[in-house]
Protein backbone atom coordinates (compact mmCIF):
# COMPACT_ATOMS: atom_id res chain seq x y z
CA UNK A 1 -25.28 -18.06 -36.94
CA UNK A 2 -23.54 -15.67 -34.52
CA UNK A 3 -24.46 -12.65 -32.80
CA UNK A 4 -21.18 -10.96 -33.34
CA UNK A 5 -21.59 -8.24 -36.00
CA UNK A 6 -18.29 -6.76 -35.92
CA UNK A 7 -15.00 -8.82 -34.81
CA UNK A 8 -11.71 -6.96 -34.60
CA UNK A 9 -8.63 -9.17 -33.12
CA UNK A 10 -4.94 -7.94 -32.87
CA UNK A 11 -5.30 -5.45 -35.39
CA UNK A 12 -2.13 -3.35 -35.67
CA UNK A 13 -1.94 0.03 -37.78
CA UNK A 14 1.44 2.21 -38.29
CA UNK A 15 1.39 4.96 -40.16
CA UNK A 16 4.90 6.47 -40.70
CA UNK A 17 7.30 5.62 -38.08
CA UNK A 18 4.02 5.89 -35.79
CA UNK A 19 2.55 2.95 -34.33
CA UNK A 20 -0.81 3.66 -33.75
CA UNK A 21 -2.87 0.74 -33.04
CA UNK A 22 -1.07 -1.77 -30.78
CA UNK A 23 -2.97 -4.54 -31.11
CA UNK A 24 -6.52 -3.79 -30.33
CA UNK A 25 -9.51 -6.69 -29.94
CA UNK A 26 -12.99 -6.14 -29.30
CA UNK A 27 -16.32 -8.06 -30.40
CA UNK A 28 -19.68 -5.63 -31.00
CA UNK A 29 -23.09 -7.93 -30.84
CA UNK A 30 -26.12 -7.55 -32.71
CA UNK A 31 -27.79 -4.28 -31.29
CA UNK A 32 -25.16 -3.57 -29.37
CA UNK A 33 -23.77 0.54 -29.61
CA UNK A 34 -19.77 0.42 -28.20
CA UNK A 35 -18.39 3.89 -27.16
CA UNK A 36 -14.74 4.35 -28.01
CA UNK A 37 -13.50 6.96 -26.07
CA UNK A 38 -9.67 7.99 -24.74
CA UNK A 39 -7.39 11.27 -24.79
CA UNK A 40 -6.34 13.01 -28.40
CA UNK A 41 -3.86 10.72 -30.42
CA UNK A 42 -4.93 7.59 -28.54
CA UNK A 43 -6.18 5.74 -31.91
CA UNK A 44 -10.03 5.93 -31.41
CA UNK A 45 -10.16 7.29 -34.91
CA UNK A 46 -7.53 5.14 -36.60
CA UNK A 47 -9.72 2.23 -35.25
CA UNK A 48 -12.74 3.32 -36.78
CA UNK A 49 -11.00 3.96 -39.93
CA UNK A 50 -9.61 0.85 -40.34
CA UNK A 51 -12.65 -0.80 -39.66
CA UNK A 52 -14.20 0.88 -42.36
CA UNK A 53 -11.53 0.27 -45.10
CA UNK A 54 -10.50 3.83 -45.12
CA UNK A 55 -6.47 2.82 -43.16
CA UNK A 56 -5.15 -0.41 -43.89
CA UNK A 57 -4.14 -2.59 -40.96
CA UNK A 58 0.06 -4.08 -41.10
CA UNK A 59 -1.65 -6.85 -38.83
CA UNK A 60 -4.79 -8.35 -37.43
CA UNK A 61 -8.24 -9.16 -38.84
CA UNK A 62 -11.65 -7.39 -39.64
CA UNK A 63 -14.66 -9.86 -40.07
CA UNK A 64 -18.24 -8.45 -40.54
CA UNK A 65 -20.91 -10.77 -39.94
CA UNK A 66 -19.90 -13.91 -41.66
CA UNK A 67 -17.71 -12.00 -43.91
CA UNK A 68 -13.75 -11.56 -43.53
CA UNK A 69 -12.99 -8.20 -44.88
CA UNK A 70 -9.51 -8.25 -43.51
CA UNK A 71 -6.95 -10.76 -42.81
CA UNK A 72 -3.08 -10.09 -42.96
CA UNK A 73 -2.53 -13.63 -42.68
CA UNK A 74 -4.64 -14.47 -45.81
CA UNK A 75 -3.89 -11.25 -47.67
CA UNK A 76 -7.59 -10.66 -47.66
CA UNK A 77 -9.15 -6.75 -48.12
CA UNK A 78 -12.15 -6.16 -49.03
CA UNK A 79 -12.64 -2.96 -50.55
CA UNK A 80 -14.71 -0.27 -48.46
CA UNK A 81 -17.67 -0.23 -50.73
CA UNK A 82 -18.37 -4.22 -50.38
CA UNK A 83 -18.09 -3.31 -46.63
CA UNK A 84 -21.64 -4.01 -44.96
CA UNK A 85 -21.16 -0.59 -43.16
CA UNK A 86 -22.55 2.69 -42.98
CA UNK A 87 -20.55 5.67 -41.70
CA UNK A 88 -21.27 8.70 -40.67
CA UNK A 89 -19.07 11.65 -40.54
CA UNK A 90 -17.97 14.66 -37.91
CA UNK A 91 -18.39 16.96 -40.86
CA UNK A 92 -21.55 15.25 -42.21
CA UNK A 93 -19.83 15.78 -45.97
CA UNK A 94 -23.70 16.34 -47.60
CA UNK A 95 -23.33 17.65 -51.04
CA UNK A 96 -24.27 21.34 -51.12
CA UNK A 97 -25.51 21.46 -54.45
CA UNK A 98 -27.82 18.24 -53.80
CA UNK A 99 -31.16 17.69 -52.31
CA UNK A 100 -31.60 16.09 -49.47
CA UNK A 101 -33.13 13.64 -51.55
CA UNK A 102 -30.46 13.27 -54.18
CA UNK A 103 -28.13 13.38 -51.09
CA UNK A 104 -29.21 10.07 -49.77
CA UNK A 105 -29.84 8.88 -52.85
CA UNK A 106 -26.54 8.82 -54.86
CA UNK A 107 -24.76 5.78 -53.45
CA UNK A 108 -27.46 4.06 -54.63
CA UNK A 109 -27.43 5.52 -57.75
CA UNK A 110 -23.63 4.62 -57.85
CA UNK A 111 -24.15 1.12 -57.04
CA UNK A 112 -26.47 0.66 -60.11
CA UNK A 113 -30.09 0.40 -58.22
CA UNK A 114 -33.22 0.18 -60.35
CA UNK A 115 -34.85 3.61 -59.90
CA UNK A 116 -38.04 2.55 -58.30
CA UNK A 117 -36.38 0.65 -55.71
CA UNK A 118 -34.06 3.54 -54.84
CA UNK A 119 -37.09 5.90 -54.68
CA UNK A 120 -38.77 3.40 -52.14
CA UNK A 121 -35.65 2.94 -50.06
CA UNK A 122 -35.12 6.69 -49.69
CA UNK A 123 -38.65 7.86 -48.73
CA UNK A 124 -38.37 5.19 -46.44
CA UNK A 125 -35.07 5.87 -44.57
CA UNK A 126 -36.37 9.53 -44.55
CA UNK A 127 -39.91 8.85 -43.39
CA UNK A 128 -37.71 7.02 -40.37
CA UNK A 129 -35.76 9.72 -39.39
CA UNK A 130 -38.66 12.52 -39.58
CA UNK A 131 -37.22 13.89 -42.72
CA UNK A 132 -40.45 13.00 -45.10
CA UNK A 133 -41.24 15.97 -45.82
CA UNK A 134 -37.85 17.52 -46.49
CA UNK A 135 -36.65 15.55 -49.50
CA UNK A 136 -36.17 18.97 -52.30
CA UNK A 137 -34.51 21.03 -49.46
CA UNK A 138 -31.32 21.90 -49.77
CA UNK A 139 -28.67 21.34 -47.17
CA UNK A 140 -28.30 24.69 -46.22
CA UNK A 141 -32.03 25.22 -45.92
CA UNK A 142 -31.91 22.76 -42.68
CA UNK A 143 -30.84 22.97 -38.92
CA UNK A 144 -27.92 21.30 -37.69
CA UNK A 145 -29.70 18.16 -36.50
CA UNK A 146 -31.70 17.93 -39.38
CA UNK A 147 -28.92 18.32 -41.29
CA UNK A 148 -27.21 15.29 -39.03
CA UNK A 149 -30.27 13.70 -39.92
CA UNK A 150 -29.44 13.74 -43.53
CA UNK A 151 -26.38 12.05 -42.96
CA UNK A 152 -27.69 9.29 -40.88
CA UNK A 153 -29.96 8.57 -43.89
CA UNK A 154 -27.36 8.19 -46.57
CA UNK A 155 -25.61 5.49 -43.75
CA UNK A 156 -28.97 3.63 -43.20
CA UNK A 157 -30.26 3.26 -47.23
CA UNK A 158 -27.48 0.36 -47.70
CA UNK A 159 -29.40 -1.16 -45.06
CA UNK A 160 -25.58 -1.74 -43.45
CA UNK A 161 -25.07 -4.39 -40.48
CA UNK A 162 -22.89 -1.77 -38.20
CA UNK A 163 -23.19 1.72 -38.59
CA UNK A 164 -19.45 4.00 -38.04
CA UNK A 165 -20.22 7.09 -35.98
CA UNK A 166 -17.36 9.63 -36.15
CA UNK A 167 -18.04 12.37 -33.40
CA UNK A 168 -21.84 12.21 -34.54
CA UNK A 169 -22.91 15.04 -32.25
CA UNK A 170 -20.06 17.69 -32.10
CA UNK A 171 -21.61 20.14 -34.48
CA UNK A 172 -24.87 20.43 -32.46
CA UNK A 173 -25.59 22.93 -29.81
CA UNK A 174 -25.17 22.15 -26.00
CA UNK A 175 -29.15 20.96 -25.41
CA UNK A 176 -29.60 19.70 -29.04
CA UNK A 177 -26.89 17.32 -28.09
CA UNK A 178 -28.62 16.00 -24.80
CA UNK A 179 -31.78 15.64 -26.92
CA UNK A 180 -29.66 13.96 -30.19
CA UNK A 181 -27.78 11.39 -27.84
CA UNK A 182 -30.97 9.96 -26.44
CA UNK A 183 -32.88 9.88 -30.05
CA UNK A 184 -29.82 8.07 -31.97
CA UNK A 185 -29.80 5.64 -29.17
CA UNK A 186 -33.25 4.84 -29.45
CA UNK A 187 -33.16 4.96 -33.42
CA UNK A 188 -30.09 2.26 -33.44
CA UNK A 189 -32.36 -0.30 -31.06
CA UNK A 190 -35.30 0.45 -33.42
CA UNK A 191 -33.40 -0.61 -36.36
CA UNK A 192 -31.81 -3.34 -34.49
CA UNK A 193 -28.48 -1.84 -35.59
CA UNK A 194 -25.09 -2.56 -34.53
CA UNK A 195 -23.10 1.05 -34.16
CA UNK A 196 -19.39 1.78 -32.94
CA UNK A 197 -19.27 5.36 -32.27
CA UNK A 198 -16.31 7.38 -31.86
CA UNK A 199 -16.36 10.55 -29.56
CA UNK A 200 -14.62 12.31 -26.83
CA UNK A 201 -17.32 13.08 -24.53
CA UNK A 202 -17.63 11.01 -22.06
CA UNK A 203 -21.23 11.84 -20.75
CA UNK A 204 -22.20 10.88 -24.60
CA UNK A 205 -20.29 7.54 -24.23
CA UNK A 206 -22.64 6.53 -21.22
CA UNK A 207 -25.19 7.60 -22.24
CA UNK A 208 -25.25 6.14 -25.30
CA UNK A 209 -23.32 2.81 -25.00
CA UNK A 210 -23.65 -0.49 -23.94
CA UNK A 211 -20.28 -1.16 -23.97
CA UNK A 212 -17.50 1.89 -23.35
CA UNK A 213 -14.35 0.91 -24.69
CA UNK A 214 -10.99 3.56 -23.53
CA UNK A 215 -7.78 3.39 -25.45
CA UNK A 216 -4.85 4.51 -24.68
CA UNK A 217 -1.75 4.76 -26.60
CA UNK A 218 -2.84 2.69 -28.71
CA UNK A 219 -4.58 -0.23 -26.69
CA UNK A 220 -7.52 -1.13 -24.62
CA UNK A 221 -6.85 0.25 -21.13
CA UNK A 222 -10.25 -0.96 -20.23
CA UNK A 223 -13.54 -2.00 -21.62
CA UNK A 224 -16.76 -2.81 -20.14
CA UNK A 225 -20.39 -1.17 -19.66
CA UNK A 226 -20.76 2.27 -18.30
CA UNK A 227 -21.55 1.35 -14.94
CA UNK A 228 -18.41 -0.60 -15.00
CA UNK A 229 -16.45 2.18 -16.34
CA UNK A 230 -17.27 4.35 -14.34
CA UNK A 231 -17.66 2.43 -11.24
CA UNK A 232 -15.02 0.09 -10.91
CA UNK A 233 -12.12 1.51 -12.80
CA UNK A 234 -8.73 -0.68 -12.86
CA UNK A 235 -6.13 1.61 -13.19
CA UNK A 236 -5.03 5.37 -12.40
CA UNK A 237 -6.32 6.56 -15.97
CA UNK A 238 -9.76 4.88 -16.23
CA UNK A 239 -10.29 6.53 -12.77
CA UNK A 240 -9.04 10.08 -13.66
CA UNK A 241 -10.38 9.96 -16.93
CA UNK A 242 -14.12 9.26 -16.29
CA UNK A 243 -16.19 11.76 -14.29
CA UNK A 244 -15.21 14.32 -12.24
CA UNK A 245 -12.49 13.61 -9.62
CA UNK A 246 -10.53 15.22 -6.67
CA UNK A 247 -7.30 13.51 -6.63
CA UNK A 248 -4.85 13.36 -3.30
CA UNK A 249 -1.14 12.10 -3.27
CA UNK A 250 -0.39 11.12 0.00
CA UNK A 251 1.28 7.96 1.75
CA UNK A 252 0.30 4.50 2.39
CA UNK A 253 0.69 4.27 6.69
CA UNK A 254 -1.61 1.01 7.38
CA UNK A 255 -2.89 -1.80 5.29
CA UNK A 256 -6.50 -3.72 6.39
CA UNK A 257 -7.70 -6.03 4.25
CA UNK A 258 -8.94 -4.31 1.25
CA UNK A 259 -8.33 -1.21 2.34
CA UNK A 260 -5.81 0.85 3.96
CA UNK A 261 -4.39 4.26 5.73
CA UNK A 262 -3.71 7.05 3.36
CA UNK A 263 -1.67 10.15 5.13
CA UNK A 264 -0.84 13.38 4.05
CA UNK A 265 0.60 16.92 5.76
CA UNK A 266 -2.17 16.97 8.61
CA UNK A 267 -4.56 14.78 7.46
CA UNK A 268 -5.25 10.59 7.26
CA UNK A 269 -7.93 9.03 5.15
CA UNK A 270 -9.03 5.63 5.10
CA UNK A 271 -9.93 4.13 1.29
CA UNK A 272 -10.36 1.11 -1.03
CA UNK A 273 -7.45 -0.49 -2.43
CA UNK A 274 -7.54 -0.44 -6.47
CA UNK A 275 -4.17 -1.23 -6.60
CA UNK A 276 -1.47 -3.49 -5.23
CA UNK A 277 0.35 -1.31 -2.46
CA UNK A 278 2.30 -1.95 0.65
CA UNK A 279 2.99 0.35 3.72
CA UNK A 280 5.59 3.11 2.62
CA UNK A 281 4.45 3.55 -1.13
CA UNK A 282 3.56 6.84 -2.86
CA UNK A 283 -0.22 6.70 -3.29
CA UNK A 284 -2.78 8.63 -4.93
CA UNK A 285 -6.25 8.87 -3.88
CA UNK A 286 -9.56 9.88 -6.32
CA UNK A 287 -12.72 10.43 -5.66
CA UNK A 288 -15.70 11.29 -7.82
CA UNK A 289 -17.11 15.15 -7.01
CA UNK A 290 -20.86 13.69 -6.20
CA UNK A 291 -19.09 10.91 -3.53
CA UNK A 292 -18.09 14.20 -0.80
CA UNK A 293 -20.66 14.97 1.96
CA UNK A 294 -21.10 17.62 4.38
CA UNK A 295 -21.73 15.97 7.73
CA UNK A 296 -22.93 18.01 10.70
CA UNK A 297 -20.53 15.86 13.38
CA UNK A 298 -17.17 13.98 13.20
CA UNK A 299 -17.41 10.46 12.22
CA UNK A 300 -14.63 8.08 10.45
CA UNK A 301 -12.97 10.02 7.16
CA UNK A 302 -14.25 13.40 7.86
CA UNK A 303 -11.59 16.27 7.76
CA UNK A 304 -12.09 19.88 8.66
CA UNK A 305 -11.61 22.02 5.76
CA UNK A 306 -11.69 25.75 5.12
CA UNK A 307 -14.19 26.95 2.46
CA UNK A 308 -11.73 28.59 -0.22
CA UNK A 309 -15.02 29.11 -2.78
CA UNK A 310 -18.60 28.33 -4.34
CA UNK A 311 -19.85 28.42 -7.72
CA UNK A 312 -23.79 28.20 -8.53
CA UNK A 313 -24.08 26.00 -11.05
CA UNK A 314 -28.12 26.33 -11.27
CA UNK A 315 -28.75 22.76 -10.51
CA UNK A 316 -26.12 22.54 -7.50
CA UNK A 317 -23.72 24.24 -5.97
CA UNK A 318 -19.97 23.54 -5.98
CA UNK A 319 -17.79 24.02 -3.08
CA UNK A 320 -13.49 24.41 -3.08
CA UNK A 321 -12.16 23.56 -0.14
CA UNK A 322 -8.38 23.67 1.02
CA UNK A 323 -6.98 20.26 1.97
CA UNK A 324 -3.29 20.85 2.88
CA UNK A 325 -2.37 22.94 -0.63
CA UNK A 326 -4.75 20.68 -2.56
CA UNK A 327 -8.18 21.83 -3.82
CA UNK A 328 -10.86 19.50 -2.51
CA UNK A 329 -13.94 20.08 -4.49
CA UNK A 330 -17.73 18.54 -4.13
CA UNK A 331 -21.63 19.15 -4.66
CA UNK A 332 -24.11 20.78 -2.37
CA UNK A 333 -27.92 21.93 -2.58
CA UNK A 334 -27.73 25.50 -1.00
CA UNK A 335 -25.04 27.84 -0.60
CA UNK A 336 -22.18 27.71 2.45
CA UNK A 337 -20.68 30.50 4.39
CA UNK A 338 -17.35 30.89 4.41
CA UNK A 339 -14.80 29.16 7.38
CA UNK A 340 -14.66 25.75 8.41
CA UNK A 341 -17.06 22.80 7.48
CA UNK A 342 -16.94 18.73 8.15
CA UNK A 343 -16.28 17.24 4.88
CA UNK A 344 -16.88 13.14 4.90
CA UNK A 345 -14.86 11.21 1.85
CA UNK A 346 -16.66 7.76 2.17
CA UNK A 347 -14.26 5.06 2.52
CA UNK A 348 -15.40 3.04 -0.21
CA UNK A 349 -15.57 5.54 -2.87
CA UNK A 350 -12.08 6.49 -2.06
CA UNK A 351 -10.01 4.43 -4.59
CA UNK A 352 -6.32 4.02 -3.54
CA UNK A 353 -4.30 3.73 -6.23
């Protein structure tokens, strides 16, 4: 027996003249959640789409536990209702008219379940999710998490091997979301689930995830586990597109080792090399927001910026400063006066790129 739940390899999906999915592989293990996250149009959806039966592939295969439910090779699909899956919706799509019983309910109905055994298997999945005592309500007589709730439920009765998450969250309110994140993570180990969820926050995707996966055009630009993601990015995009960054073009003047020299209009930096440069080349520099320091003497990368603005953010403060035309921006405790400060951009968190 295997641990893989969910194998996708070189799956391909083209829809029109558009090429969507370029040939995307990734393995999801038994309990394992994977995050897929990347920029509008980059194929997070398609992906989860065509895992679930609802696109059809031009080229790769699907497998699902021991079972192939896609092969363009072997002309194999498997129709989406013999699909060990659950999947839950952005819109939720409850029936209006239906309890939230009868809600969770009708697929088993559908699929021909004796009546006792579909009574047992939906107070059950309800009872789980803290929706026992809400079975004759009415959809429109529930909160939005509840409400997500009910949808969950319909996905879990088929007692599926991977459960689809489509933008799970985006209907709920700002805190409601912090608190929904954390209890669908903790639900999913419960179960001893495997989940793929698509969305486009990226706070959501780490805290979530075991495994982030960020497409891009249509491929993988990089996959690994948030800490990886996020901390040890290996291009340009992974960089700029997870957390909050200052970025700095500037010049490469000296190489040293793994790192080297960046220079700009009145300022030099010294950072890590992410990617292959040589004295000469266009360069640009990120760092993450919570990586700048205020020092209180000059030391090795610290620059002397003006204070162009500060925002109270309730937890922090946020400070602009003015870096040669190019806002430099970073956390603090307590609020600054205005004028000059020492601002430190720690070598190794400066990724030179």
């Amino acid at each position: 027996m295997t641990d893989i739940e969910l194998s996708v390899q070189d799956l391909h999906v083209t829809l029109g003249q558009n090429h969507i999915l370029k040939g995307v592989s990734l393995e999801v293990n038994r309990g394992e959640i994977v995050a897929l996250l990347g920029p509008s149009g980059s194929g997070k959806t398609t992906l989860l789409r065509a895992i679930a039966g609802l696109e059809l592939p031009t080229q790769g295969s699907l497998r699902i536990g021991e079972q192939t439910v896609f092969d363009s090779a072997q002309k194999i699909e498997v129709s989406v209702e013999k699909r060990a899956l659950g999947f839950v919706f952005q819109s939720y799509a409850l029936w209006p008219h239906r309890t939230v019983y009868q809600n969770v309910a009708y697929g088993l109905k559908l699929r021909k379940i004796p009546a006792a055994e579909i009574k047992e298997r939906v107070q059950t999945v309800l009872d789980n999710l803290g929706l026992g005592e809400l079975g004759e309500r009415h959809p429109h007589q529930l909160s939005g998490g509840q409400q997500q709730r009910v949808a969950l439920a319909r996905s879990l009765v088929y007692n599926p091997r991977v459960i689809l998450l489509d933008e799970p969250l985006s209907n709920l309110d700002a805190k409601l979301r912090e608190e929904a994140r954390i209890w669908l993570r903790q639900l999913i180990i419960k179960l001893d689930l495997s989940a793929v969820c698509v969305t486009h926050d990226q706070a959501e995707a780490m805290a979530m995830a075991d495994k982030v996966v960020l497409l891009k055009d249509g491929v993988i630009e990089q996959a690994g586990t948030p800490q990886e993601m996020y901390g040890e990015p290996q291009s340009l995009f992974v960089a700029e597109f997870m957390g909050a960054n200052n970025t700095i073009k500037g010049r490469i003047a000296e190489l040293d080792g793994d790192f080297a020299r960046i220079e700009g209009e009145g300022w030099a930096l010294r950072g890590r090399l992410r990617s292959s440069l040589k004295v000469g080349d266009e360069a640009t520099a990120v760092v993450r927001l919570e990586r700048i320091k205020m020092v209180p003497a000059a030391k090795e990368n610290a620059l002397r910026l003006p204070l162009t603005a500060s925002v109270y953010l309730g937890s922090s403060w946020e400070y602009i400063f003015d870096l040669a035309g190019t806002s430099l921006r970073g956390y603090g405790g307590e609020a600054m006066p205005p004028g000059e400060h020492l601002v430190e951009i720690p070598a190794e968190h400066l990724w030179l790129f």
